[in-house]
C-alpha atoms as a PDB file:
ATOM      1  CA  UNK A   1      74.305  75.881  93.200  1.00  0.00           C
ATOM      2  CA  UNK A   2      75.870  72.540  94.540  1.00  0.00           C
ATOM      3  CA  UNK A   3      78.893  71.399  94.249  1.00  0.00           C
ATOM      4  CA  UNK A   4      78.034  67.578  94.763  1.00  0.00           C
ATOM      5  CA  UNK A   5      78.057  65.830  91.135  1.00  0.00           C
ATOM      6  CA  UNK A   6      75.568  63.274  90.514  1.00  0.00           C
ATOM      7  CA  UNK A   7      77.315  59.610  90.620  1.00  0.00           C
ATOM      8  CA  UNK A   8      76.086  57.258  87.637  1.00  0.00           C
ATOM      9  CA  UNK A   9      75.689  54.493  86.507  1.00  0.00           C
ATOM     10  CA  UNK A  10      75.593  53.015  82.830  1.00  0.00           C
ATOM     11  CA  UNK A  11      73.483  49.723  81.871  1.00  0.00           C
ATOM     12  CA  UNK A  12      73.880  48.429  78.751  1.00  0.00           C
ATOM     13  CA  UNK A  13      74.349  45.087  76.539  1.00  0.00           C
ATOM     14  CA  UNK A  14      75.913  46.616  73.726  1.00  0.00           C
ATOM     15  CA  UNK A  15      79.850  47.292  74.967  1.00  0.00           C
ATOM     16  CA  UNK A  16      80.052  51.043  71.996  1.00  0.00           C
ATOM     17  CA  UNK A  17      76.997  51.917  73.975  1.00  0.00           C
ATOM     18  CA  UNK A  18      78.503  51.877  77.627  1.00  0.00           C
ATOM     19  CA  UNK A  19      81.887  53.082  75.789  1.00  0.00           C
ATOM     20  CA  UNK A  20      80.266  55.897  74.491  1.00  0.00           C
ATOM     21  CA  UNK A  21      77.962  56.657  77.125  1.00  0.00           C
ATOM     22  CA  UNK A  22      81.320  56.639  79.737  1.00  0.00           C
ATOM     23  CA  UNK A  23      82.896  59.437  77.089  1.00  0.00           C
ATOM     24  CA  UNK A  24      80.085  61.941  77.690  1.00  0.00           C
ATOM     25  CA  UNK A  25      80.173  61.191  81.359  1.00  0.00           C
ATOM     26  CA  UNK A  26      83.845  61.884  81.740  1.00  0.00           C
ATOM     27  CA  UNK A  27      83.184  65.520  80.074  1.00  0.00           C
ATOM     28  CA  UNK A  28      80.177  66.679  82.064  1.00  0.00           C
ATOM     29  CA  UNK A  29      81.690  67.757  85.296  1.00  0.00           C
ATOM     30  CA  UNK A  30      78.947  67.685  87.158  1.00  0.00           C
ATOM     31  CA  UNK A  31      78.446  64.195  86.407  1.00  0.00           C
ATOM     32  CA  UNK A  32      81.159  61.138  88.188  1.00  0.00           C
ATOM     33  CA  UNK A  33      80.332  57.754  86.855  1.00  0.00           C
ATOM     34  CA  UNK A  34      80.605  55.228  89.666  1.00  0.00           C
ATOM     35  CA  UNK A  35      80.015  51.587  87.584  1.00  0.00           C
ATOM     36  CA  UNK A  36      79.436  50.323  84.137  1.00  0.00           C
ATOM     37  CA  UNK A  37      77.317  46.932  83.620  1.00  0.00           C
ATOM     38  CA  UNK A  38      76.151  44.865  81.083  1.00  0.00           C
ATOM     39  CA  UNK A  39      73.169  43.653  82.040  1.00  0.00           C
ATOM     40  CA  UNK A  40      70.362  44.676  84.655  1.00  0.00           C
ATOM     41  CA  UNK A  41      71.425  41.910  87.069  1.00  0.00           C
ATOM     42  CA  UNK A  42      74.693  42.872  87.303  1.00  0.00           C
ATOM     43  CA  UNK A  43      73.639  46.574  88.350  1.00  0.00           C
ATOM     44  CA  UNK A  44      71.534  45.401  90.724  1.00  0.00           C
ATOM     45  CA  UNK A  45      74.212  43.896  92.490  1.00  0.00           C
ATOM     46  CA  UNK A  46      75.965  47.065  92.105  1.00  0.00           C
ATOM     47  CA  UNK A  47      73.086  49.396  93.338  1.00  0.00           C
ATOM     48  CA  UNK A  48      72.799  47.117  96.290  1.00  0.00           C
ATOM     49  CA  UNK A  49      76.326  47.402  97.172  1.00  0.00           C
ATOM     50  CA  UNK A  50      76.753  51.204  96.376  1.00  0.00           C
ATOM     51  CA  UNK A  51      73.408  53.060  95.154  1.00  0.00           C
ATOM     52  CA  UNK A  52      74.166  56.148  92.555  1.00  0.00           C
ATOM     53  CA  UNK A  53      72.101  59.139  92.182  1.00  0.00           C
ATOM     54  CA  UNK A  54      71.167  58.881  88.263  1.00  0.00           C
ATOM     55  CA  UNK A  55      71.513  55.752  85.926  1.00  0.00           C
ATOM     56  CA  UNK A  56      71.555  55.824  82.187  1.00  0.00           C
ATOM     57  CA  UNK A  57      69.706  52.554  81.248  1.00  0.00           C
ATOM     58  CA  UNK A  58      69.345  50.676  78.293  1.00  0.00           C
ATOM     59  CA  UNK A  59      65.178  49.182  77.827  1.00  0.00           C
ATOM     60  CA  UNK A  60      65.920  46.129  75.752  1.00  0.00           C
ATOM     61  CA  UNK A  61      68.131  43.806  77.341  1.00  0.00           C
ATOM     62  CA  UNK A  62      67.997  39.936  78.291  1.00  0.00           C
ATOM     63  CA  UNK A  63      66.738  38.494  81.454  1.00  0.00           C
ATOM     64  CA  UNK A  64      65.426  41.637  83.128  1.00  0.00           C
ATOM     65  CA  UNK A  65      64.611  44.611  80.655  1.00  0.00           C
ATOM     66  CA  UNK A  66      65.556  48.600  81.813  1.00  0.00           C
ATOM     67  CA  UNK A  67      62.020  49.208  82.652  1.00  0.00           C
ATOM     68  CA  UNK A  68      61.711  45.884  84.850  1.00  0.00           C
ATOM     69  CA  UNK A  69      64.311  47.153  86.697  1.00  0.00           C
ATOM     70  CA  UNK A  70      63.872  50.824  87.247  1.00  0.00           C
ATOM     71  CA  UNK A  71      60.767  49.596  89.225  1.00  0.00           C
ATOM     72  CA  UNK A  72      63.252  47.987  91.623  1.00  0.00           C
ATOM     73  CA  UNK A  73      65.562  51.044  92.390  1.00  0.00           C
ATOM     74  CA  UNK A  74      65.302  53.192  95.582  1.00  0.00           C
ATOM     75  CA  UNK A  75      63.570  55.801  95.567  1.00  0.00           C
ATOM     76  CA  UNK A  76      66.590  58.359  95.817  1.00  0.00           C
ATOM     77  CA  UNK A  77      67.758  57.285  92.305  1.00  0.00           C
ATOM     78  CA  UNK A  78      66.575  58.566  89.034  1.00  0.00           C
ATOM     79  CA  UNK A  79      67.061  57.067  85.385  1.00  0.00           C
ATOM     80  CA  UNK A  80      67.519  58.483  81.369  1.00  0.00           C
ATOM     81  CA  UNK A  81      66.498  55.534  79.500  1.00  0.00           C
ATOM     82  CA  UNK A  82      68.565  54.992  76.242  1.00  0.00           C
ATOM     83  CA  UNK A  83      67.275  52.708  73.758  1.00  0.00           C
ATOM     84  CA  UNK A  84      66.804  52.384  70.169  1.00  0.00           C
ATOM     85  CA  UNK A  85      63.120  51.815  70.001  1.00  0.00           C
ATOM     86  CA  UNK A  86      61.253  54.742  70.474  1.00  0.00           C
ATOM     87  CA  UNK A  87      57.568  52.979  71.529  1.00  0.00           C
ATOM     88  CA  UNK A  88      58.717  52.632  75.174  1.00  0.00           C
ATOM     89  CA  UNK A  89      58.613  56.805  75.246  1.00  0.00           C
ATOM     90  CA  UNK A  90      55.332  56.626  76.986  1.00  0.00           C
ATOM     91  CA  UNK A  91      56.002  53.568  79.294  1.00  0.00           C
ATOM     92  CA  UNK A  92      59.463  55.256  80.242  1.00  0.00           C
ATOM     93  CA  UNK A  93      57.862  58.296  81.800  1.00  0.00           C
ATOM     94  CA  UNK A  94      55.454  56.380  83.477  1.00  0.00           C
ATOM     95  CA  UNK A  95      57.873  54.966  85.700  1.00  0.00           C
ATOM     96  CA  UNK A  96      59.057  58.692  86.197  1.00  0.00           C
ATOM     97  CA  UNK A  97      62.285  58.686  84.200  1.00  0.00           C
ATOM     98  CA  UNK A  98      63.894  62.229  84.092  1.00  0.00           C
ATOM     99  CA  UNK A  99      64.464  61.831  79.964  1.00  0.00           C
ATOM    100  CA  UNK A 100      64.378  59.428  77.001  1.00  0.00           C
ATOM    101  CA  UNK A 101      67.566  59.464  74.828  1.00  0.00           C
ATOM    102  CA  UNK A 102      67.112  57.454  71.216  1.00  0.00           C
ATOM    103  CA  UNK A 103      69.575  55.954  70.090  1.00  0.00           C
ATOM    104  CA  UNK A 104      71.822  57.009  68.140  1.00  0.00           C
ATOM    105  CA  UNK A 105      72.506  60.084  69.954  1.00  0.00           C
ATOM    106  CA  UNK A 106      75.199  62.502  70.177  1.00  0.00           C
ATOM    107  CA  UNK A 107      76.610  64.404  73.172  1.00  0.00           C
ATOM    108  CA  UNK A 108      74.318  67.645  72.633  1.00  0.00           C
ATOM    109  CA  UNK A 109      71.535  65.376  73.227  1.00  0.00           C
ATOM    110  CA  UNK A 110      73.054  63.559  76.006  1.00  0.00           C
ATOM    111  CA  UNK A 111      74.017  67.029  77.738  1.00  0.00           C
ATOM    112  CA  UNK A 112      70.673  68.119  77.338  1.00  0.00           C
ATOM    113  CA  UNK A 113      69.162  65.478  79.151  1.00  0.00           C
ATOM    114  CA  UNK A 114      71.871  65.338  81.475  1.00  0.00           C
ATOM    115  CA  UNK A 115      71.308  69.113  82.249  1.00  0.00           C
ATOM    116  CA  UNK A 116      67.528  68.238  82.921  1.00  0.00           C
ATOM    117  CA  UNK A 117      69.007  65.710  85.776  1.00  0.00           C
ATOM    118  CA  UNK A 118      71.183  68.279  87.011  1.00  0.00           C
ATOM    119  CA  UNK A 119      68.323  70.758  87.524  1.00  0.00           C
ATOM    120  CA  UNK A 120      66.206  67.786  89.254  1.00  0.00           C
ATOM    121  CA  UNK A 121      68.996  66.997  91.603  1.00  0.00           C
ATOM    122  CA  UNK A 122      69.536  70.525  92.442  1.00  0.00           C
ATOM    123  CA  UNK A 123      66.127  71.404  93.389  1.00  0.00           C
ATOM    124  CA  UNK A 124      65.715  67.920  95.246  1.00  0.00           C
ATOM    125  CA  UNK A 125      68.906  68.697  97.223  1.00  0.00           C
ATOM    126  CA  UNK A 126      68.169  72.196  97.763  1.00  0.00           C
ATOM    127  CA  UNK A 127      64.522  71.214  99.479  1.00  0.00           C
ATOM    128  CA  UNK A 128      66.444  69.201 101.953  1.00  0.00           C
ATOM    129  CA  UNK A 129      69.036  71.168 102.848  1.00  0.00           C
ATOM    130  CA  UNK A 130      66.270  73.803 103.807  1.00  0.00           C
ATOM    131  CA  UNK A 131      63.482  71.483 105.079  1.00  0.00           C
ATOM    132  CA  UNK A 132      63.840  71.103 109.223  1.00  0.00           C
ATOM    133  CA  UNK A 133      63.853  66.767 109.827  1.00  0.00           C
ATOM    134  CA  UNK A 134      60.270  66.944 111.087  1.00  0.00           C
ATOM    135  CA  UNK A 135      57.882  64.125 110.122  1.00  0.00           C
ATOM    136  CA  UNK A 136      54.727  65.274 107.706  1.00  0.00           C
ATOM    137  CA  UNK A 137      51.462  65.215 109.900  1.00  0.00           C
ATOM    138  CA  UNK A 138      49.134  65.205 106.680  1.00  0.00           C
ATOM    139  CA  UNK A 139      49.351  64.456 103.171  1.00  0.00           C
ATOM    140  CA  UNK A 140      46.903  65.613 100.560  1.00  0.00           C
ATOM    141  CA  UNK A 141      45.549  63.019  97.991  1.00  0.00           C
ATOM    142  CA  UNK A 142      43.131  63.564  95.099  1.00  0.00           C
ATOM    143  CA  UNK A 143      40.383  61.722  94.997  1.00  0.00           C
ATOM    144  CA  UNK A 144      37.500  61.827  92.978  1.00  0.00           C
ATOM    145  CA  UNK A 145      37.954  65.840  91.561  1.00  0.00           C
ATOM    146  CA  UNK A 146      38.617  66.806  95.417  1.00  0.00           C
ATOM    147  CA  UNK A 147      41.872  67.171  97.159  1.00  0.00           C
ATOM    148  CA  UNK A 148      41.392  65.576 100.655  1.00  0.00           C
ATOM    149  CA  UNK A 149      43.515  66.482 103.305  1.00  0.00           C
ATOM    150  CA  UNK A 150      44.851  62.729 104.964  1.00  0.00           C
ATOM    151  CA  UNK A 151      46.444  62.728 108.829  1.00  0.00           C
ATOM    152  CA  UNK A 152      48.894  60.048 108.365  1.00  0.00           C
ATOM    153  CA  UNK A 153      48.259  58.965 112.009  1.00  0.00           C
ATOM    154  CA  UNK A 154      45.137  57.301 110.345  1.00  0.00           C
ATOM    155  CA  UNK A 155      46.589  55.504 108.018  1.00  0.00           C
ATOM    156  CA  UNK A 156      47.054  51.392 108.401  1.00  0.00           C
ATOM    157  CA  UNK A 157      48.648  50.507 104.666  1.00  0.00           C
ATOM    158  CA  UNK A 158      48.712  51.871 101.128  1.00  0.00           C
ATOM    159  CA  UNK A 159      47.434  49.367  98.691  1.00  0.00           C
ATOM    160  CA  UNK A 160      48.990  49.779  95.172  1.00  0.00           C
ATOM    161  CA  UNK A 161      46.736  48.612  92.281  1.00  0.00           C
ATOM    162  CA  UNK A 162      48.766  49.198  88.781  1.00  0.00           C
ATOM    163  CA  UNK A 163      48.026  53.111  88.271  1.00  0.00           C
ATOM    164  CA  UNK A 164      46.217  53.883  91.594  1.00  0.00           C
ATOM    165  CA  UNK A 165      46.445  53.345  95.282  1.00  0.00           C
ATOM    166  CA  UNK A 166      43.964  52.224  98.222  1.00  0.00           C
ATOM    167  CA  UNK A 167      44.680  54.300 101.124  1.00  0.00           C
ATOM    168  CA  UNK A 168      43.030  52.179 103.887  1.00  0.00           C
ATOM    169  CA  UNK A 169      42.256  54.125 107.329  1.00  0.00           C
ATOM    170  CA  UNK A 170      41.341  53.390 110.787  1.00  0.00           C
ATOM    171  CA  UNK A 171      37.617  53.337 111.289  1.00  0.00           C
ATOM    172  CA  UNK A 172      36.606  53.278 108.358  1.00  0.00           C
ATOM    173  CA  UNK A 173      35.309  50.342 105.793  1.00  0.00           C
ATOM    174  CA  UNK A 174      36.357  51.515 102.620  1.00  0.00           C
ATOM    175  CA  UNK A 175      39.670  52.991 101.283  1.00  0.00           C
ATOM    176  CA  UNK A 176      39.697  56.387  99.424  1.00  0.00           C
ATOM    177  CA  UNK A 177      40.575  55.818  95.999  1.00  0.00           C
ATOM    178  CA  UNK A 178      43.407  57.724  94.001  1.00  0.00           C
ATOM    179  CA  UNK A 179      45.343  57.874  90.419  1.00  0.00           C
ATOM    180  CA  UNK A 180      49.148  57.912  91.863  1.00  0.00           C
ATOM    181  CA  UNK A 181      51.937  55.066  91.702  1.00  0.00           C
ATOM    182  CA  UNK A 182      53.279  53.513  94.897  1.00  0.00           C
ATOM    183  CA  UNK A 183      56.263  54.395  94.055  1.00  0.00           C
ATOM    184  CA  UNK A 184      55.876  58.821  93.901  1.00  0.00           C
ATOM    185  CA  UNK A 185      54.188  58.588  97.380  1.00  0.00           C
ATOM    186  CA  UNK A 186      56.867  56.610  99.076  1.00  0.00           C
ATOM    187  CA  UNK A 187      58.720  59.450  98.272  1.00  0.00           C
ATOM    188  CA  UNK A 188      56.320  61.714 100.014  1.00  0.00           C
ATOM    189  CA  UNK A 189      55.893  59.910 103.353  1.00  0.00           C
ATOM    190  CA  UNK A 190      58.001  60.034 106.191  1.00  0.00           C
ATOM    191  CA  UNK A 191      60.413  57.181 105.944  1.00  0.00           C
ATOM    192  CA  UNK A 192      60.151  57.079 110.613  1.00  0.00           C
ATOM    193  CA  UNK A 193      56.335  56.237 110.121  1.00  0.00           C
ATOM    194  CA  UNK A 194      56.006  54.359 106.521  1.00  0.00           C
ATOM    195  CA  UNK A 195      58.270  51.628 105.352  1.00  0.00           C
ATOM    196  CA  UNK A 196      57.690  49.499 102.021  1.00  0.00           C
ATOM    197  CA  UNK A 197      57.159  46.165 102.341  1.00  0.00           C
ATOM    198  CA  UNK A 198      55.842  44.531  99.237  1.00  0.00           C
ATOM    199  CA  UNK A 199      55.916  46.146  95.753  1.00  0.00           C
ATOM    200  CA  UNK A 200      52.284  46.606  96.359  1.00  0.00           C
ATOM    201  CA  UNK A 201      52.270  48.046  99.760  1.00  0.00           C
ATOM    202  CA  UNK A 202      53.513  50.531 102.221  1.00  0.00           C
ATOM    203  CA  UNK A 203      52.425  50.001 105.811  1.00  0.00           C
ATOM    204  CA  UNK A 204      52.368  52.254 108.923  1.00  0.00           C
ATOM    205  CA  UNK A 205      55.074  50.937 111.216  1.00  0.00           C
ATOM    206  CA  UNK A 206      52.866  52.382 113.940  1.00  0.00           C
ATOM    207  CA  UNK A 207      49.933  50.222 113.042  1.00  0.00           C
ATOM    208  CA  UNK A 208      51.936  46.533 113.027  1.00  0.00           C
ATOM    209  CA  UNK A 209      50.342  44.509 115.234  1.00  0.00           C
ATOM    210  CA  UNK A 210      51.658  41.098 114.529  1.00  0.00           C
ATOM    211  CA  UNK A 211      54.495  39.978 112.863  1.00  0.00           C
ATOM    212  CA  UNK A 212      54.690  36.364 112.013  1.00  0.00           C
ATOM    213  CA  UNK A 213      56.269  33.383 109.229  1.00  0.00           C
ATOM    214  CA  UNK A 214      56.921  36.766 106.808  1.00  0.00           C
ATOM    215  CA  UNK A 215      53.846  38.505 107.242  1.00  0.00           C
ATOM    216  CA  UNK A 216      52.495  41.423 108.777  1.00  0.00           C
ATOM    217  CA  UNK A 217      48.999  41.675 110.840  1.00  0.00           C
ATOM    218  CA  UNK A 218      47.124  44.958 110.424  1.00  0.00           C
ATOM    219  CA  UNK A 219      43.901  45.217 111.125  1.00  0.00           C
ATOM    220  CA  UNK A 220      43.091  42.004 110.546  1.00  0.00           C
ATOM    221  CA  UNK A 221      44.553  42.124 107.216  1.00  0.00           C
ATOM    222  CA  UNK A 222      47.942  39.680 106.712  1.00  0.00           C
ATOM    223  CA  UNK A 223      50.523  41.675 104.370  1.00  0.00           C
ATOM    224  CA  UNK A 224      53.599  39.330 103.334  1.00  0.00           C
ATOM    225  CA  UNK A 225      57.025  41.012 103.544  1.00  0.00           C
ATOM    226  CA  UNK A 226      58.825  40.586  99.934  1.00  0.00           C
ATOM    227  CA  UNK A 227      62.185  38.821  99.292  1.00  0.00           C
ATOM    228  CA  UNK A 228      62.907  42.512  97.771  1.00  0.00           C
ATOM    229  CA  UNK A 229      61.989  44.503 100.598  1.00  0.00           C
ATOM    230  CA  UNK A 230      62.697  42.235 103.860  1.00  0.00           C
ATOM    231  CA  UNK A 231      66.161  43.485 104.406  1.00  0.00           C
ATOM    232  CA  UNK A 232      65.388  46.850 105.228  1.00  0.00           C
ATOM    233  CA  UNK A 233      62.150  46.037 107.095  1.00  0.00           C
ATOM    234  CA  UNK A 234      64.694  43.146 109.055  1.00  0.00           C
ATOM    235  CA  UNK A 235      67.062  46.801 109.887  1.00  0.00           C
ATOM    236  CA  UNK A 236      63.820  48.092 111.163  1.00  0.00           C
ATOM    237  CA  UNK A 237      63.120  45.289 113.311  1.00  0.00           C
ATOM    238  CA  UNK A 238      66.069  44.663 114.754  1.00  0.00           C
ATOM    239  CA  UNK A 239      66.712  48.785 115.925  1.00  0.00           C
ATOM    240  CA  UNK A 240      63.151  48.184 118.059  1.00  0.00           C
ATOM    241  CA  UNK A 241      64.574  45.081 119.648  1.00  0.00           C
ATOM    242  CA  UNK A 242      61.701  42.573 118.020  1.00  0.00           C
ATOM    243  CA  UNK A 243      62.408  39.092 116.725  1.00  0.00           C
ATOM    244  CA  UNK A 244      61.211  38.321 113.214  1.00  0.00           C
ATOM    245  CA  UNK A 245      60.995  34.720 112.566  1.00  0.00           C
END
């Protein structure tokens, strides 16, 4: 078992809420609460400065909702949604949140979701303290009641399309089809070959041909580089020595 705790964060508009969210933190110990914040743009300046491992996130709030901006976290982070409306169950685990904690709830319930989290983390840590730091060679999608076996050395971009993804590959005309969000395979590919770009693609660094005014050539095919994502493709850029302008 690890020793590491999992750092939080709580987002919330209602100030009992965070208060009482903060008291169960403080006696879990394998949980350390890093910020509180009262609405979702104030943790994202917070994430951006100093990402946690798990967030406890309120859905209904003004400006940006929870589920807006779980959509915007890294990939490393993980989220228990807490809200008093239980109709955004189903939308909450399809963005991949570890739990769903209705409000009002007591600290059983919160340890019991918090527990699931710790279990996550635990086996997610565990894989990469054992895994050798080798990049994947293939990646195997389902497409179409098959399981195809993909050699990432062929892919140009993933295209994400709401619930599925267009995996486009050299040489060939069409992309292969399958039901996955962009965000689970990110997690899957090999962050020295694949880099996000776009909240609706993921191209092979390999396969950049042009970069120019924001956008990337591949292909033939101009992607645009998001506001979101252009810092860390700006890191990648400027480690290979290449001017993005």
């Amino acid at each position: 078992m690890s020793t590491r705790k999992i750092t939080c964060l709580i987002v919330d508009d209602e100030p009992m809420a965070l208060n009482l969210v903060e008291s169960y933190i403080e006696k879990t110990p394998f949980l350390e609460l890093k910020h509180k914040c009262s609405s979702a743009i104030e943790a994202m300046e917070c994430v951006k400065k100093e990402p946690v491992d798990l967030l406890f996130l309120d859905i209904q709030m003004p400006d940006l909702t929870g589920l807006e901006f779980s959509k915007m976290l890294p990939k490393e982070s993980r989220v228990i949604f807490t809200t008093a409306f239980d109709q955004y169950a189903l939308e909450g685990f399809k963005v991949e949140a570890l739990d769903y904690l209705l409000k009002p709830f007591d600290y059983a319930e919160f340890l019991v979701a918090a527990n699931k989290a710790n279990t996550w983390f635990e086996l997610v840590w565990a894989q990469k303290a054992d895994s050798p730091a080798v990049d994947k060679e293939f990646l195997f999608i389902k497409s179409e009641h098959k399981q195809l076996r993909i050699k990432l050395a062929d892919v140009l971009y993933f295209e994400g399309l709401k619930d599925y993804i267009k995996i486009w590959l050299k040489d060939s005309p069409k992309p292969i089809l399958t039901l996955m969000s962009l965000k689970s395979l990110e997690e899957e590919l090999p962050e020295t070959q694949f880099l996000r770009v776009h909240r609706s693609f993921i191209v092979s660094l390999k396969n950049v041909e042009t970069i120019e005014r924001g956008q990337i050539l591949i292909n033939k095919e101009r992607i645009t580089v998001s506001e979101h994502y252009k810092p860390k493709f700006l890191d990648y850029i400027n480690r290979n020595s290449l001017d993005f302008n």
